[in-house]
N, C-alpha and C. Protein backbone atom coordinates (compact mmCIF):
# COMPACT_ATOMS: atom_id res chain seq x y z
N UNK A 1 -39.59 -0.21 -9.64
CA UNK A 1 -40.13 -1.45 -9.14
C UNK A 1 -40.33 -1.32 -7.64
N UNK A 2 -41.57 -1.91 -7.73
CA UNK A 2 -42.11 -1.59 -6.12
C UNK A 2 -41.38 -3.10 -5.08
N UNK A 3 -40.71 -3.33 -3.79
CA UNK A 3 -40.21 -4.26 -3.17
C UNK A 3 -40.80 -3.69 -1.77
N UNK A 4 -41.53 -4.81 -1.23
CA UNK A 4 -41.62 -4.98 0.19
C UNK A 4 -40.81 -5.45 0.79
N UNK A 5 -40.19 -5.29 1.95
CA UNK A 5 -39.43 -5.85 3.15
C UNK A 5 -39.84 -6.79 4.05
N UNK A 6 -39.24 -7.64 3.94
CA UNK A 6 -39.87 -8.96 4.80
C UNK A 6 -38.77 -9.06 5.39
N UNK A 7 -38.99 -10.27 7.01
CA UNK A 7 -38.28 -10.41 7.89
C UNK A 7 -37.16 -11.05 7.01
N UNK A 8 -37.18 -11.95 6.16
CA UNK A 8 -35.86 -12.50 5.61
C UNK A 8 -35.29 -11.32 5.52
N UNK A 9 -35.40 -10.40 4.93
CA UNK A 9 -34.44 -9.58 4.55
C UNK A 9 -33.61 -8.41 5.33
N UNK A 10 -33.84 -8.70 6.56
CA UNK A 10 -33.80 -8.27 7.98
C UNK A 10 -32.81 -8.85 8.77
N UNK A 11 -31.66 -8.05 9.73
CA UNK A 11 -30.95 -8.39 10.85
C UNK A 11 -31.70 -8.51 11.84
N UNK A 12 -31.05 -8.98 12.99
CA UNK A 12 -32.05 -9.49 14.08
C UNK A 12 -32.50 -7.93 14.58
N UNK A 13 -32.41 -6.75 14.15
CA UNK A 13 -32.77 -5.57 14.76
C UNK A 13 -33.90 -5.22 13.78
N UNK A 14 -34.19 -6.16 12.50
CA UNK A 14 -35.46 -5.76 12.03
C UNK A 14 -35.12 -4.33 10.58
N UNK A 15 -33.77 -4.36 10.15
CA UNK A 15 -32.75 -3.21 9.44
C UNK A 15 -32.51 -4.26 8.43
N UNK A 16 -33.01 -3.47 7.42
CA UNK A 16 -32.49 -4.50 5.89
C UNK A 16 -30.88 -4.80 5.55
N UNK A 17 -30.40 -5.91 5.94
CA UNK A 17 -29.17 -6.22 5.71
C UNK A 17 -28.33 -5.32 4.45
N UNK A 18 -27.45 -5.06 4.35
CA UNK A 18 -27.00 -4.51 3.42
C UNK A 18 -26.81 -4.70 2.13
N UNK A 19 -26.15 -6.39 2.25
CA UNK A 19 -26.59 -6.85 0.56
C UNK A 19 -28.02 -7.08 -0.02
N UNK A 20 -28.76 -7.21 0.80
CA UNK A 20 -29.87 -7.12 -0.47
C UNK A 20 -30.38 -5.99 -0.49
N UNK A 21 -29.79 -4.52 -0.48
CA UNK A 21 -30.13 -3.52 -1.19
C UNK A 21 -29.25 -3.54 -3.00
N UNK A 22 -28.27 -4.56 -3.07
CA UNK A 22 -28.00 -4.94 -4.36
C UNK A 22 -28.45 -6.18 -4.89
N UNK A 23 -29.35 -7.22 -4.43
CA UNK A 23 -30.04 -7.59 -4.49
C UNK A 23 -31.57 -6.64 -5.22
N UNK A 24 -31.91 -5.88 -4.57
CA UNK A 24 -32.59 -5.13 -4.98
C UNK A 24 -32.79 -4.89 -6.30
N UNK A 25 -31.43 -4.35 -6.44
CA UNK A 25 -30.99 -3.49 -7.78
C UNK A 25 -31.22 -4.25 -9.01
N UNK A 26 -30.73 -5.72 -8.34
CA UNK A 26 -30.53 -6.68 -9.43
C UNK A 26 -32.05 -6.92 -9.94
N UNK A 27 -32.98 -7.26 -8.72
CA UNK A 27 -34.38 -8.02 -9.41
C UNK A 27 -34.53 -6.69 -10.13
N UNK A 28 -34.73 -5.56 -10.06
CA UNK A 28 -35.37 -4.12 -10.85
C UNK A 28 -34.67 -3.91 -12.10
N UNK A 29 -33.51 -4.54 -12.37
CA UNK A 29 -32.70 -4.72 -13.51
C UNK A 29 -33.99 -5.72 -14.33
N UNK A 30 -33.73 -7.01 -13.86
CA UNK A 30 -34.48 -7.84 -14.46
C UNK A 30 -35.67 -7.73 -14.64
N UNK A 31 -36.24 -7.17 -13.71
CA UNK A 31 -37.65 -7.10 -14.34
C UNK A 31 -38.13 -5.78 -15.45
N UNK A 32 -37.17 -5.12 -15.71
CA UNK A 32 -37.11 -4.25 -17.05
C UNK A 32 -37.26 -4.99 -17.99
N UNK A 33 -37.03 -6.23 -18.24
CA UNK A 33 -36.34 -7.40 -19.13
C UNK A 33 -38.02 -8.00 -18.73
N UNK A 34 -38.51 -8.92 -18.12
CA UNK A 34 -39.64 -9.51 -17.89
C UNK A 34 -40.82 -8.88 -17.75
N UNK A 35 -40.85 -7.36 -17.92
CA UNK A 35 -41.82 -6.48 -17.92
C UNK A 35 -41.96 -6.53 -19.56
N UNK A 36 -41.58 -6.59 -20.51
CA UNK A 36 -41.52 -7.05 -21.62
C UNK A 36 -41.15 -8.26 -22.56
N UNK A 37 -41.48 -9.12 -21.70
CA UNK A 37 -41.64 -10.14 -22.17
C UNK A 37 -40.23 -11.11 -22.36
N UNK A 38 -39.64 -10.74 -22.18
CA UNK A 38 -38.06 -10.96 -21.94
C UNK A 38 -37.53 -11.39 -21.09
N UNK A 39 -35.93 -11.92 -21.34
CA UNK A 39 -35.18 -12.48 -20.32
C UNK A 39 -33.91 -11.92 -19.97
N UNK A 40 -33.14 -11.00 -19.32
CA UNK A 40 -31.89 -10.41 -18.71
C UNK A 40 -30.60 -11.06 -19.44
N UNK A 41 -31.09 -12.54 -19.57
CA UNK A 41 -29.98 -13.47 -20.34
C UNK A 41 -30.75 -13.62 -21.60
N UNK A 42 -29.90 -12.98 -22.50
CA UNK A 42 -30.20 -13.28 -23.80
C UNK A 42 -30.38 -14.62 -24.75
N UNK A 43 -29.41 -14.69 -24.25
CA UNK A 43 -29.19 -16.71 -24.50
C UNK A 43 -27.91 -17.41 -23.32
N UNK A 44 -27.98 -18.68 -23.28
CA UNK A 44 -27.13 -18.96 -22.43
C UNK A 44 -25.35 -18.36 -22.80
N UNK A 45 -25.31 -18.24 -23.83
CA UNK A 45 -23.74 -17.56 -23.83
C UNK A 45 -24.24 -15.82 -24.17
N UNK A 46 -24.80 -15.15 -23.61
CA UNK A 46 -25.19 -13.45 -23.99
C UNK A 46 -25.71 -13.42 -22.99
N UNK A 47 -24.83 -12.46 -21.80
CA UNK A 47 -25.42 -11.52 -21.07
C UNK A 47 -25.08 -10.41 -20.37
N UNK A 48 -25.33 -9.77 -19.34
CA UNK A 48 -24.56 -9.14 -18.64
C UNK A 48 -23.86 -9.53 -17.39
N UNK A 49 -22.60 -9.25 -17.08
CA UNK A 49 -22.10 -9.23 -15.51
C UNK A 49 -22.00 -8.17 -15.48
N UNK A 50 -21.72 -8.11 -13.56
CA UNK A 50 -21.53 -6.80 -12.99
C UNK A 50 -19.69 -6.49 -13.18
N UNK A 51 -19.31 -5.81 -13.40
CA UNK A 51 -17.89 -5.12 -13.16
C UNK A 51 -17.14 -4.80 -12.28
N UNK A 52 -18.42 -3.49 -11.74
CA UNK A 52 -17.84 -2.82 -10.30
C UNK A 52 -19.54 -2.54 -10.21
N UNK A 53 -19.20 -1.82 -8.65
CA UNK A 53 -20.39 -1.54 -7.84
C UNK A 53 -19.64 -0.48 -6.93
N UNK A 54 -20.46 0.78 -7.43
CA UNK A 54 -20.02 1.99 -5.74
C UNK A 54 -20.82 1.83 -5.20
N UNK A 55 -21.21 2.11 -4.11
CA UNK A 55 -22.55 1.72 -3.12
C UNK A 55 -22.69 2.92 -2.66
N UNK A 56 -23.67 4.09 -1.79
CA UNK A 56 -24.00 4.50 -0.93
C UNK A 56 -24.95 4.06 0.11
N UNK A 57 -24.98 3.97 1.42
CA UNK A 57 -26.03 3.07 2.21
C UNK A 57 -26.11 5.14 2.63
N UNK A 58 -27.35 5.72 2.39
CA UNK A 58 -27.60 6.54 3.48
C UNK A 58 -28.57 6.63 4.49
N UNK A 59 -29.70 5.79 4.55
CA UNK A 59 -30.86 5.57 5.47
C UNK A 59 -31.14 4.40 5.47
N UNK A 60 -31.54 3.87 6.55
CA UNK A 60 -31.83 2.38 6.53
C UNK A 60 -33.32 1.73 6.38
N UNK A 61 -33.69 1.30 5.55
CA UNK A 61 -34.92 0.70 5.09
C UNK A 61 -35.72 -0.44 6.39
N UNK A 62 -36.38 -0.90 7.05
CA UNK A 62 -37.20 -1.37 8.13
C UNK A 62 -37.76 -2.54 7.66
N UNK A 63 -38.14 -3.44 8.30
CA UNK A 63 -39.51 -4.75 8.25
C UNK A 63 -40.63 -4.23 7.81
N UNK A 64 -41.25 -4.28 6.77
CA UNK A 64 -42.42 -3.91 6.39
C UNK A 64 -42.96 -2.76 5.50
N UNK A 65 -41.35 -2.12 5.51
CA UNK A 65 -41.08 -0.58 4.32
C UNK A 65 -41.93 -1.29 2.88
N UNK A 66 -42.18 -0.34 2.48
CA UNK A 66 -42.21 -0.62 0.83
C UNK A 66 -41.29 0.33 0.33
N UNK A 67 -40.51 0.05 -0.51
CA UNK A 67 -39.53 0.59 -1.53
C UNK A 67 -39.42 0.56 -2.83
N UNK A 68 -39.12 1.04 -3.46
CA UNK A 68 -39.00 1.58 -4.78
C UNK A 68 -37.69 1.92 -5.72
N UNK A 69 -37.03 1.15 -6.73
CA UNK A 69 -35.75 0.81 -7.04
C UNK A 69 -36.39 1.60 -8.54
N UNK A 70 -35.40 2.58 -8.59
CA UNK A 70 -35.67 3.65 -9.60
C UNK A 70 -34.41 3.58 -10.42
N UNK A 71 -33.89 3.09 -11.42
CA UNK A 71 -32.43 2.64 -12.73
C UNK A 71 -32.89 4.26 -14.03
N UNK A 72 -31.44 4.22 -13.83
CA UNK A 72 -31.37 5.08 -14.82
C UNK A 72 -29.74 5.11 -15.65
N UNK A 73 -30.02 5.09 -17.00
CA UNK A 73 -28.72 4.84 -17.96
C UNK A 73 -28.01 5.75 -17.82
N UNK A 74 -26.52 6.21 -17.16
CA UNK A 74 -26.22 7.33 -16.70
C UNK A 74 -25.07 7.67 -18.47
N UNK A 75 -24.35 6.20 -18.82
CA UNK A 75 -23.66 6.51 -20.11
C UNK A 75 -23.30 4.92 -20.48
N UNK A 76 -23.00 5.00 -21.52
CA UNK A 76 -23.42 4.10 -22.63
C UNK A 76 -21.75 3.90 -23.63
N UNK A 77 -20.96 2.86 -23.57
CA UNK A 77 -20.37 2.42 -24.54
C UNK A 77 -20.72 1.34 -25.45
N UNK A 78 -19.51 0.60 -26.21
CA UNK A 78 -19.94 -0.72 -27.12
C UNK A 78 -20.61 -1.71 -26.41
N UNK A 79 -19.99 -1.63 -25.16
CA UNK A 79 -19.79 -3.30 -24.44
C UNK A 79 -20.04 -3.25 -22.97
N UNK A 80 -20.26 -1.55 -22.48
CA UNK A 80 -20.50 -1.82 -21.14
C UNK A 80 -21.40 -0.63 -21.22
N UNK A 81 -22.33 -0.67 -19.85
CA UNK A 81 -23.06 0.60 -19.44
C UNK A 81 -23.00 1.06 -17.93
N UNK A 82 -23.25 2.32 -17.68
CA UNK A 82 -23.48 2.31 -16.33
C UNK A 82 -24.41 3.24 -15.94
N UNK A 83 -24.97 2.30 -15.04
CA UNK A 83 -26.55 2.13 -14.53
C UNK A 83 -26.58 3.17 -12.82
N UNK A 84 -27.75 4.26 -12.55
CA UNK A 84 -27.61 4.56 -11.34
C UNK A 84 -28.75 3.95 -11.13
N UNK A 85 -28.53 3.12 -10.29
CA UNK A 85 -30.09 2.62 -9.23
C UNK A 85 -30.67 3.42 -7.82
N UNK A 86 -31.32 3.57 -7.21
CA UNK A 86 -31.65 4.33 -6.06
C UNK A 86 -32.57 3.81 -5.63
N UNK A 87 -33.10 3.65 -4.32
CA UNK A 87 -33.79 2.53 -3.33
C UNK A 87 -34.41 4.20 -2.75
N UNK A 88 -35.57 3.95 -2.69
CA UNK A 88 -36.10 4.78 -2.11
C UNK A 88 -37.49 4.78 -0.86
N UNK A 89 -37.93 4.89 -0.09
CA UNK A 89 -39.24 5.02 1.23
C UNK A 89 -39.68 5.93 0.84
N UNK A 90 -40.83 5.72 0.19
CA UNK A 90 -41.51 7.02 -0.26
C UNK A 90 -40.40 8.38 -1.37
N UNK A 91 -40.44 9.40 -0.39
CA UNK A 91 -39.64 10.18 -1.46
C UNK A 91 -38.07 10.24 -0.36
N UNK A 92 -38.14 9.31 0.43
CA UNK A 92 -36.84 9.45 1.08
C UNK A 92 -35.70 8.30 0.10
N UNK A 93 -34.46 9.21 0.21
CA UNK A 93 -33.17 8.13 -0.81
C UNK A 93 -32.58 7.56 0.62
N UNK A 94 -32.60 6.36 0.20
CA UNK A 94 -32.17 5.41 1.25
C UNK A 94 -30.51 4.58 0.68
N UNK A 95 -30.33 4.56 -0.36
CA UNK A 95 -29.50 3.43 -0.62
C UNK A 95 -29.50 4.11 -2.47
N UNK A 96 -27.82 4.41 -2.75
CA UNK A 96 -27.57 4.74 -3.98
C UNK A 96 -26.54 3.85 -5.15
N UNK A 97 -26.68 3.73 -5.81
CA UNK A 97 -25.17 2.79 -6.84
C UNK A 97 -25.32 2.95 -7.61
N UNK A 98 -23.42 3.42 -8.13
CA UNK A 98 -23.43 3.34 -9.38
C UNK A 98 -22.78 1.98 -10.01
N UNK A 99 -22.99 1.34 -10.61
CA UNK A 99 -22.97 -0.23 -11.29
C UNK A 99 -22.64 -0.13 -12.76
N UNK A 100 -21.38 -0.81 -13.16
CA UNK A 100 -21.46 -1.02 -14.38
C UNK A 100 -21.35 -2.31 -15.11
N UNK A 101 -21.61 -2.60 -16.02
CA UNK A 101 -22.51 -3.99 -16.40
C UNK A 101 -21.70 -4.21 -17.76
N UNK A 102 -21.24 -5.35 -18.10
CA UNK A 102 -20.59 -5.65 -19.07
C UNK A 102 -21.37 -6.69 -19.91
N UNK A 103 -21.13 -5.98 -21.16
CA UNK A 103 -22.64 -7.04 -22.28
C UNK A 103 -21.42 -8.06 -22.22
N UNK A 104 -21.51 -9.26 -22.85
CA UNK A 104 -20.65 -10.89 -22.71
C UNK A 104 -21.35 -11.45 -23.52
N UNK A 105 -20.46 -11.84 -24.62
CA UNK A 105 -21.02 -12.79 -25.58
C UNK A 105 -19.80 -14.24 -25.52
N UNK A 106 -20.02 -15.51 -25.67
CA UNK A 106 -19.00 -16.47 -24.79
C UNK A 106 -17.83 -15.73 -24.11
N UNK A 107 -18.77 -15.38 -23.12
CA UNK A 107 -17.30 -14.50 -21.98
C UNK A 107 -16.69 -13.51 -22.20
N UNK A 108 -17.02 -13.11 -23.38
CA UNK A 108 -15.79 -11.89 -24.05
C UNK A 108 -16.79 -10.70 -23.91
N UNK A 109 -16.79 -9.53 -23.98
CA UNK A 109 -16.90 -8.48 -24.15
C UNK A 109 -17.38 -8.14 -25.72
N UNK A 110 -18.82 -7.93 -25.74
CA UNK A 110 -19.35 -7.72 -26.88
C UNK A 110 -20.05 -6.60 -26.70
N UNK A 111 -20.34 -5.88 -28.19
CA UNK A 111 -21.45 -5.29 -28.26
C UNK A 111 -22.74 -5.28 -28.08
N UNK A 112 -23.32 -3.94 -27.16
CA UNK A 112 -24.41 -4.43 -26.61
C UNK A 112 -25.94 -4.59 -27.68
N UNK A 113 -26.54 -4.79 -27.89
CA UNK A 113 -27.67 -5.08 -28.62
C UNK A 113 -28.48 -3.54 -28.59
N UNK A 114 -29.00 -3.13 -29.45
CA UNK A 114 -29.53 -1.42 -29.85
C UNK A 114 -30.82 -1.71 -28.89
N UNK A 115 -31.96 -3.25 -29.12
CA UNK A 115 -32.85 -2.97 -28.18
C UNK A 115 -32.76 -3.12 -26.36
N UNK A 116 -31.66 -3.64 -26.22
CA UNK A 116 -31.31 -4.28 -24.55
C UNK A 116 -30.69 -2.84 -24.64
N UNK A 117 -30.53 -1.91 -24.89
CA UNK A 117 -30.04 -0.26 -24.38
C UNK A 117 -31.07 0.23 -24.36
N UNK A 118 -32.17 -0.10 -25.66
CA UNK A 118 -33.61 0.57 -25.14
C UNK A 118 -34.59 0.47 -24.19
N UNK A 119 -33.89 -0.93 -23.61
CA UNK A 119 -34.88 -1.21 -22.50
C UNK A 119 -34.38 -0.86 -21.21
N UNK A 120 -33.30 -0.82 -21.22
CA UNK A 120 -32.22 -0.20 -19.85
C UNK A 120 -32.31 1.53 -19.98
N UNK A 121 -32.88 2.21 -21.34
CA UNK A 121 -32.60 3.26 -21.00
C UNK A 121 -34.12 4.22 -20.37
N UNK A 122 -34.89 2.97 -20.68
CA UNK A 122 -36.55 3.38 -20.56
C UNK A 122 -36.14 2.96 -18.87
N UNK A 123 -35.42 2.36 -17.81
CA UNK A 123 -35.94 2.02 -16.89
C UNK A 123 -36.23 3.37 -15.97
């Protein structure tokens, strides 16, 4: 998913604040889900939360960058997955995470659905 940088998303030095490079992560999640017609939340009690989050910040993204949030299914249980995302400027890696995501059916820890893995594993 392609993301432009706008001043919102900018310190007063014009340097993409740090949380919305997981911000990032998140809309490119979802729009795997709305690129097919779909919604991230399955129903109001079915979805995913986040767990944990490792972060790498290694280059800093600018006012006006275009970037590119590249997900990939790194491994796969019943009830959770984990996702590498990567933020990229062209072919430069700017910003890395590994994220793992817990499927939730009323709050609990469910099994994840065979097509919501096919669509996370196509990202």
């Amino acid at each position: 998913m392609k993301i432009r940088v706008y001043y919102e998303d900018t310190d007063a030095g014009g340097v993409v604040y740090h949380t919305n490079y997981i911000k990032y992560c998140e809309r490119a999640r979802s729009e795997l889900f709305f690129e097919r017609g779909l919604s991230p939340q399955v129903s109001p009690t079915e979805f995913f939360v986040v767990k944990n989050i490792n972060c790498d910040f290694l280059k800093p993204a600018l006012l006006g960058d275009i970037l590119e949030v590249k997900t990939e299914l790194i491994k796969r249980k019943n009830s959770s997955l984990i996702l590498k995302q990567e933020v990229f400027r062209d072919e430069t890696l700017l910003f890395s995470a590994l994220i793992v995501l817990v499927y939730v059916k009323d709050l609990r820890p469910s099994r994840i659905p065979e097509n919501i893995v096919t669509i996370l594993d196509k990202g």
